[in-house]
N, C-alpha and C. Protein backbone atom coordinates (compact mmCIF):
# COMPACT_ATOMS: atom_id res chain seq x y z
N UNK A 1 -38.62 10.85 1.67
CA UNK A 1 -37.52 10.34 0.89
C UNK A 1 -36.24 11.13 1.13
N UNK A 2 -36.39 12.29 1.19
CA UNK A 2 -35.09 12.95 1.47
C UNK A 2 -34.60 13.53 3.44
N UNK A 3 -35.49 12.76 3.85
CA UNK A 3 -34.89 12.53 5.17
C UNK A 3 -33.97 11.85 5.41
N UNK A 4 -32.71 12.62 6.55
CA UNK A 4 -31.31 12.13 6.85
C UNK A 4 -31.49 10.30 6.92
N UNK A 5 -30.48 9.78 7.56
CA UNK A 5 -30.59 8.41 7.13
C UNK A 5 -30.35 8.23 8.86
N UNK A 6 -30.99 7.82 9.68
CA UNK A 6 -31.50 7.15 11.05
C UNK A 6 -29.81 7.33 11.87
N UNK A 7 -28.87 6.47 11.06
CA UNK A 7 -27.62 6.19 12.20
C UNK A 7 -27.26 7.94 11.66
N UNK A 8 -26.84 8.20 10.99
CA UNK A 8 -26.37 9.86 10.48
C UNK A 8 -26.77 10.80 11.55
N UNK A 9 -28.53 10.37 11.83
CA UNK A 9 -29.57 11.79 12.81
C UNK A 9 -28.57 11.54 14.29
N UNK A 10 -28.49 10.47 14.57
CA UNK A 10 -27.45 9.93 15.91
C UNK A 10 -26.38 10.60 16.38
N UNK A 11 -25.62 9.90 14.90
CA UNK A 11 -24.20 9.93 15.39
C UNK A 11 -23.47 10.95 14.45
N UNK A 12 -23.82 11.11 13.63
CA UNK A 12 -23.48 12.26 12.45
C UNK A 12 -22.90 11.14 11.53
N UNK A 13 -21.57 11.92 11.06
CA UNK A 13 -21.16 11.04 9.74
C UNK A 13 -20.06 10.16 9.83
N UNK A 14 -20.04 8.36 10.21
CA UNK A 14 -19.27 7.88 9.99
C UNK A 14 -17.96 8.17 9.73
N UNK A 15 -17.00 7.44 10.46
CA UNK A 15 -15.28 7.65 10.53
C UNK A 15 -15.49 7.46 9.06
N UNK A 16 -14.36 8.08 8.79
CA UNK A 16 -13.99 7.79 6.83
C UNK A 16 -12.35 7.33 7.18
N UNK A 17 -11.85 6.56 6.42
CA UNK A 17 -10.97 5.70 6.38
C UNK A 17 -9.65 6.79 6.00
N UNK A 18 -8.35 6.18 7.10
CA UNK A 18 -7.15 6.90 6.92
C UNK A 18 -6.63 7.01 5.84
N UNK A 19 -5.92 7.81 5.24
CA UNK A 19 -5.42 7.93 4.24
C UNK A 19 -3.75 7.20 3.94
N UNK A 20 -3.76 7.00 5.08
CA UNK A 20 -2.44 5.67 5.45
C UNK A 20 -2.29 5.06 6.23
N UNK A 21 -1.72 3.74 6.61
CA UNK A 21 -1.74 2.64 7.24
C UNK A 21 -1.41 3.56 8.87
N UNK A 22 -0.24 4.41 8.73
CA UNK A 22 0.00 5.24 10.03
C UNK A 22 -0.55 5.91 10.79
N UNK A 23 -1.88 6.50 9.96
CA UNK A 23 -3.03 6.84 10.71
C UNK A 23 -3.39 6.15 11.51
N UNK A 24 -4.15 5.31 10.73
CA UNK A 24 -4.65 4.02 12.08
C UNK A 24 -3.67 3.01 12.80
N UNK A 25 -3.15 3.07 12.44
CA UNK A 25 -1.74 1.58 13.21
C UNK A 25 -1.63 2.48 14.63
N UNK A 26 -1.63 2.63 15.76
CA UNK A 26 -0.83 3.46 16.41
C UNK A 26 0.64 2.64 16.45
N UNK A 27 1.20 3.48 17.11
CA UNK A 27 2.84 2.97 17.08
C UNK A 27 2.90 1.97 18.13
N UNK A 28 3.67 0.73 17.26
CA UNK A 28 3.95 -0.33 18.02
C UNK A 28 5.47 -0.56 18.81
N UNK A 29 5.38 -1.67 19.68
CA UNK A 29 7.01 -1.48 19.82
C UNK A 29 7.51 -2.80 18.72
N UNK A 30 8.84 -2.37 18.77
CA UNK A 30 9.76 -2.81 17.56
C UNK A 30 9.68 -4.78 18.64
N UNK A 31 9.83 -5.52 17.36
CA UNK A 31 9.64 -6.73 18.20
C UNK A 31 10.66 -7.66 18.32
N UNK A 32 10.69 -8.83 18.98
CA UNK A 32 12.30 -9.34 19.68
C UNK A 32 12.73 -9.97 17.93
N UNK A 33 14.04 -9.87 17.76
CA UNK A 33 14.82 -10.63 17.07
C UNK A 33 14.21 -11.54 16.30
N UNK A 34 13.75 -12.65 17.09
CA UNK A 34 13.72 -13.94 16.39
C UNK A 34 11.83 -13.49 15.37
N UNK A 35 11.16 -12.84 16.52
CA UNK A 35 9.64 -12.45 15.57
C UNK A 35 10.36 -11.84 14.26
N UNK A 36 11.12 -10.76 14.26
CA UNK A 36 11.65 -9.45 13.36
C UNK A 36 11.93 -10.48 12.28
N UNK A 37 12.69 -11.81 12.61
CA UNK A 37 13.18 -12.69 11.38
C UNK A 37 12.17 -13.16 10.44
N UNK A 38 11.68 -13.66 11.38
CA UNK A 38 9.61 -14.16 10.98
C UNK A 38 9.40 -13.07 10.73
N UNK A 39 8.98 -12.05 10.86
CA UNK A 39 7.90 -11.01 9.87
C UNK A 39 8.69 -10.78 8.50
N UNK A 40 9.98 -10.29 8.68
CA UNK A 40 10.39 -10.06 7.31
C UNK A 40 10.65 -11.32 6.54
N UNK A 41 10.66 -12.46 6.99
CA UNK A 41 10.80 -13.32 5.60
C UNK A 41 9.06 -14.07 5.37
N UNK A 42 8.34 -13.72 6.20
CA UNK A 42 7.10 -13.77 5.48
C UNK A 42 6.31 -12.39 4.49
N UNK A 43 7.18 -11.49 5.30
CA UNK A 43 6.35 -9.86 4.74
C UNK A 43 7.35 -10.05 3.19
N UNK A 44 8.83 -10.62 3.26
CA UNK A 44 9.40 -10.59 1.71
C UNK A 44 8.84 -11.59 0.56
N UNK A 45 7.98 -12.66 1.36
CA UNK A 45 7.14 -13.63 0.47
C UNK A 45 6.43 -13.02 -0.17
N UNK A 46 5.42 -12.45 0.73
CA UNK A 46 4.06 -11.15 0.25
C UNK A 46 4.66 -10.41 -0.66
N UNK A 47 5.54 -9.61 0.12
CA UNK A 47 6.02 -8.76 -1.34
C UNK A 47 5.98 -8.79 -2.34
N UNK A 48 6.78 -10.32 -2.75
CA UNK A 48 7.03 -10.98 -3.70
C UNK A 48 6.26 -11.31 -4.95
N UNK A 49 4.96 -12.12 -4.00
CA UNK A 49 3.98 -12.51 -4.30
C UNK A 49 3.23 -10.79 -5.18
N UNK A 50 3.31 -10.18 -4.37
CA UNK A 50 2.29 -8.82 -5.08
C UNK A 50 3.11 -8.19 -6.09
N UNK A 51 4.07 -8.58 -6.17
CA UNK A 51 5.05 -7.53 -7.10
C UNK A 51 4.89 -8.21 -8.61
N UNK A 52 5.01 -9.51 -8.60
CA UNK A 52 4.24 -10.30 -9.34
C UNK A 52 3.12 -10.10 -9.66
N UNK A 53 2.48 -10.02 -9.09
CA UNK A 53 0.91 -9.79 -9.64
C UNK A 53 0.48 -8.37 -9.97
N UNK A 54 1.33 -7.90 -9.40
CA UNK A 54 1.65 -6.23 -9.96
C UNK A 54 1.50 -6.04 -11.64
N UNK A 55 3.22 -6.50 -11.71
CA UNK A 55 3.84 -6.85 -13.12
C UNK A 55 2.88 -7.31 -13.62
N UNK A 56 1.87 -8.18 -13.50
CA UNK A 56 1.24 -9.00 -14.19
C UNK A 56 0.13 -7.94 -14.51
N UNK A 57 -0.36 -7.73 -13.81
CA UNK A 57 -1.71 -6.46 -14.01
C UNK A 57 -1.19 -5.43 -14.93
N UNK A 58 -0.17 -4.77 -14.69
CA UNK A 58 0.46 -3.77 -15.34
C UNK A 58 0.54 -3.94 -17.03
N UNK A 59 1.26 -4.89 -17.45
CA UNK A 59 1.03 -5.83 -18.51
C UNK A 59 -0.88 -5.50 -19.12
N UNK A 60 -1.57 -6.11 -18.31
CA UNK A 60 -2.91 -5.96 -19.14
C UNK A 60 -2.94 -4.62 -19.19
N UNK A 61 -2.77 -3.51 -18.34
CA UNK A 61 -3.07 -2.30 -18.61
C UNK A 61 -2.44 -2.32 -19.63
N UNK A 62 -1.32 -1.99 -19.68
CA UNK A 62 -0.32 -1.63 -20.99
C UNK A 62 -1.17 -2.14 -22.22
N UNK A 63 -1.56 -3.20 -22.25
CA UNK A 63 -1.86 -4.26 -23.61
C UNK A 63 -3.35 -2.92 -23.83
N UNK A 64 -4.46 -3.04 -22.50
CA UNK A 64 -5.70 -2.31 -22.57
C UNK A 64 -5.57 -0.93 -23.02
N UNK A 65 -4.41 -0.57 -22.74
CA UNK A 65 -4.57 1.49 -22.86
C UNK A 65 -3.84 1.21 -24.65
N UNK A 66 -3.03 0.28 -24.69
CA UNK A 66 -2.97 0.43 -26.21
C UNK A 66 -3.72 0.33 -27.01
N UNK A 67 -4.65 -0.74 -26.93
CA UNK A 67 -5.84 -0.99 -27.53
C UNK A 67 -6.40 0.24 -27.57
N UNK A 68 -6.54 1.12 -26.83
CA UNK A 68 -7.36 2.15 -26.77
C UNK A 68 -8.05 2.42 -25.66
N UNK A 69 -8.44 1.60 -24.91
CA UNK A 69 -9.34 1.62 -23.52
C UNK A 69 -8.48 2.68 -22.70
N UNK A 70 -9.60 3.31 -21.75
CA UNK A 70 -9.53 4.24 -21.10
C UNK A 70 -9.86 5.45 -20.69
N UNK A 71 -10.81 5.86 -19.50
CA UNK A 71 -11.61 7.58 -19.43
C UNK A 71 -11.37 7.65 -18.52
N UNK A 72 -11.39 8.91 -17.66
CA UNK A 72 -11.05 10.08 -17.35
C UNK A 72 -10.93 8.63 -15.49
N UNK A 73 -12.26 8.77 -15.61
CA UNK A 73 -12.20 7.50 -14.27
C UNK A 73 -10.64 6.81 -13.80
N UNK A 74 -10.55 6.14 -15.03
CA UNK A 74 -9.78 5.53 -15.08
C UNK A 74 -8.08 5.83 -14.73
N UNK A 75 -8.04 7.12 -15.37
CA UNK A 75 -7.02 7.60 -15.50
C UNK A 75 -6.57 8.37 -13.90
N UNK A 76 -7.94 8.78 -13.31
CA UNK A 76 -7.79 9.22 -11.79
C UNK A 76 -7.47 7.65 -10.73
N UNK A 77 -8.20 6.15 -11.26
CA UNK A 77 -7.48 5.46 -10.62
C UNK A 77 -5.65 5.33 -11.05
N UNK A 78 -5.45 5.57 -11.41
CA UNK A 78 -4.27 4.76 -12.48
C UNK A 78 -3.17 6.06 -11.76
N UNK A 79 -3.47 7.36 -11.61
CA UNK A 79 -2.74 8.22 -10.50
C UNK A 79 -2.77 7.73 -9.29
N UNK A 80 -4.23 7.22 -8.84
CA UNK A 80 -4.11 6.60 -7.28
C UNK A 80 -3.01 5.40 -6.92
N UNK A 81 -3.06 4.35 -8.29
CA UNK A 81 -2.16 3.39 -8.00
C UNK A 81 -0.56 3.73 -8.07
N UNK A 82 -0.44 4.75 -9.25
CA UNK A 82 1.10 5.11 -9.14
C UNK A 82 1.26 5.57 -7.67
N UNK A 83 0.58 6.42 -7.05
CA UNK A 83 1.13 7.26 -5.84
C UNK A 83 1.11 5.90 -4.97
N UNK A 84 0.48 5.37 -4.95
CA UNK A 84 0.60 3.95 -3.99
C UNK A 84 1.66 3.24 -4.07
N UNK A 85 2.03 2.40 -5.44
CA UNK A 85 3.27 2.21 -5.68
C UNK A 85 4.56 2.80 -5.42
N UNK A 86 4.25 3.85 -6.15
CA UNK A 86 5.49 4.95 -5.75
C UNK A 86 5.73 4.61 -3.46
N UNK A 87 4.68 4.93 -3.24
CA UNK A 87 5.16 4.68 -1.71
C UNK A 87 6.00 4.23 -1.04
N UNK A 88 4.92 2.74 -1.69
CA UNK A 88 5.59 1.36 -1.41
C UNK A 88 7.07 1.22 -1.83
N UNK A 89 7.11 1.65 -2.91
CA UNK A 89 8.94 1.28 -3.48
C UNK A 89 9.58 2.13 -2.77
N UNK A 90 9.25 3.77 -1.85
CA UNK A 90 10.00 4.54 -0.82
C UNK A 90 10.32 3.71 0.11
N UNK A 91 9.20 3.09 0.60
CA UNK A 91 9.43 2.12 2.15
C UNK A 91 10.20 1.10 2.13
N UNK A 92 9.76 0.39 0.70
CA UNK A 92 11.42 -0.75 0.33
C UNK A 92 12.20 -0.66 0.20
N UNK A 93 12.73 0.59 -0.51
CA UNK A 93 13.92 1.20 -0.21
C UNK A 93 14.65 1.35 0.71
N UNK A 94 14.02 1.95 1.40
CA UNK A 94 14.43 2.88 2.80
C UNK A 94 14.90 0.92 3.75
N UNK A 95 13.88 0.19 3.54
CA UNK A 95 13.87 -1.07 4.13
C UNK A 95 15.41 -1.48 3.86
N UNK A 96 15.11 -1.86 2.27
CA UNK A 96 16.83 -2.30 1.56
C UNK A 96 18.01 -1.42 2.24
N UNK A 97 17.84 -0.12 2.27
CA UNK A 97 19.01 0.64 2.61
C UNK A 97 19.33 0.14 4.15
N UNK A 98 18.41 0.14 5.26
CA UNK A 98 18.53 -0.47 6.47
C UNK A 98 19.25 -1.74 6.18
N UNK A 99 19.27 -2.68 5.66
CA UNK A 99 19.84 -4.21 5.32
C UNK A 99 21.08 -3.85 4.96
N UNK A 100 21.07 -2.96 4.26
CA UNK A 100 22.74 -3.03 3.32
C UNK A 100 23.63 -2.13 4.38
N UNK A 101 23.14 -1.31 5.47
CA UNK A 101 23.83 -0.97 6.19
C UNK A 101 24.44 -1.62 7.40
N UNK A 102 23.13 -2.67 7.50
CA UNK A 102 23.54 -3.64 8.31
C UNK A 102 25.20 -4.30 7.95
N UNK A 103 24.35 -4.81 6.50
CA UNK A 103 25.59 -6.07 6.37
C UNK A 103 26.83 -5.33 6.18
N UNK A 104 27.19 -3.99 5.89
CA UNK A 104 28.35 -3.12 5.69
C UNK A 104 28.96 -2.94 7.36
N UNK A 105 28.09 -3.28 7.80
CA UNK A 105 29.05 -2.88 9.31
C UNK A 105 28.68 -1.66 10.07
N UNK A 106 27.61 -0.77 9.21
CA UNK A 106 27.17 0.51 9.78
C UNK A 106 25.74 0.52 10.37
N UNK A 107 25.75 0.75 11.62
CA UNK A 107 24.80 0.87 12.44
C UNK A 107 24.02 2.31 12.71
């Protein structure tokens, strides 16, 4: 029963998953114009779409942690999602600031 587990004796211990998308992505090249238009007005749909459903989740938490719900578990996810969020709103930023420099004339 407490013998290693068959693929483990092999290969040892399974890749464990990056801790950000940049880990694994290697670097791509930047893509022509007309794709760049297409990704960002489908990637601003998505956005959209999750930021919404964000808000929306956020909401039940709020309603749940008032009620009272909530342990220690919980509270270690609920750091994982801020730092995630938090990210994400760096990279949109940084995104937005690229746009607004555009349309200002500064390259």
């Amino acid at each position: 029963m407490n013998a290693p587990h068959p693929i483990r004796t092999l290969y040892g211990h399974l890749a464990t998953i990056a801790p950000s998308l940049d880990a694994v992505a290697p670097a791509e090249p930047l893509p022509s114009m007309s794709e760049a238009i297409g990704r960002l007005e489908s990637s601003l749909a998505i956005l959209d779409g999750i930021a919404e459903s964000a808000l929306m989740a956020v909401h039940h938490v709020e309603r749940a942690t008032a009620g009272g719900a909530g342990q220690r578990y919980d509270y270690r996810r609920l750091e994982d999602v801020v730092a995630k969020l938090a990210e994400a709103a760096r990279r949109t930023e940084a995104a937005r600031a690229r746009v607004s420099s555009k349309l200002m004339g500064v390259s």
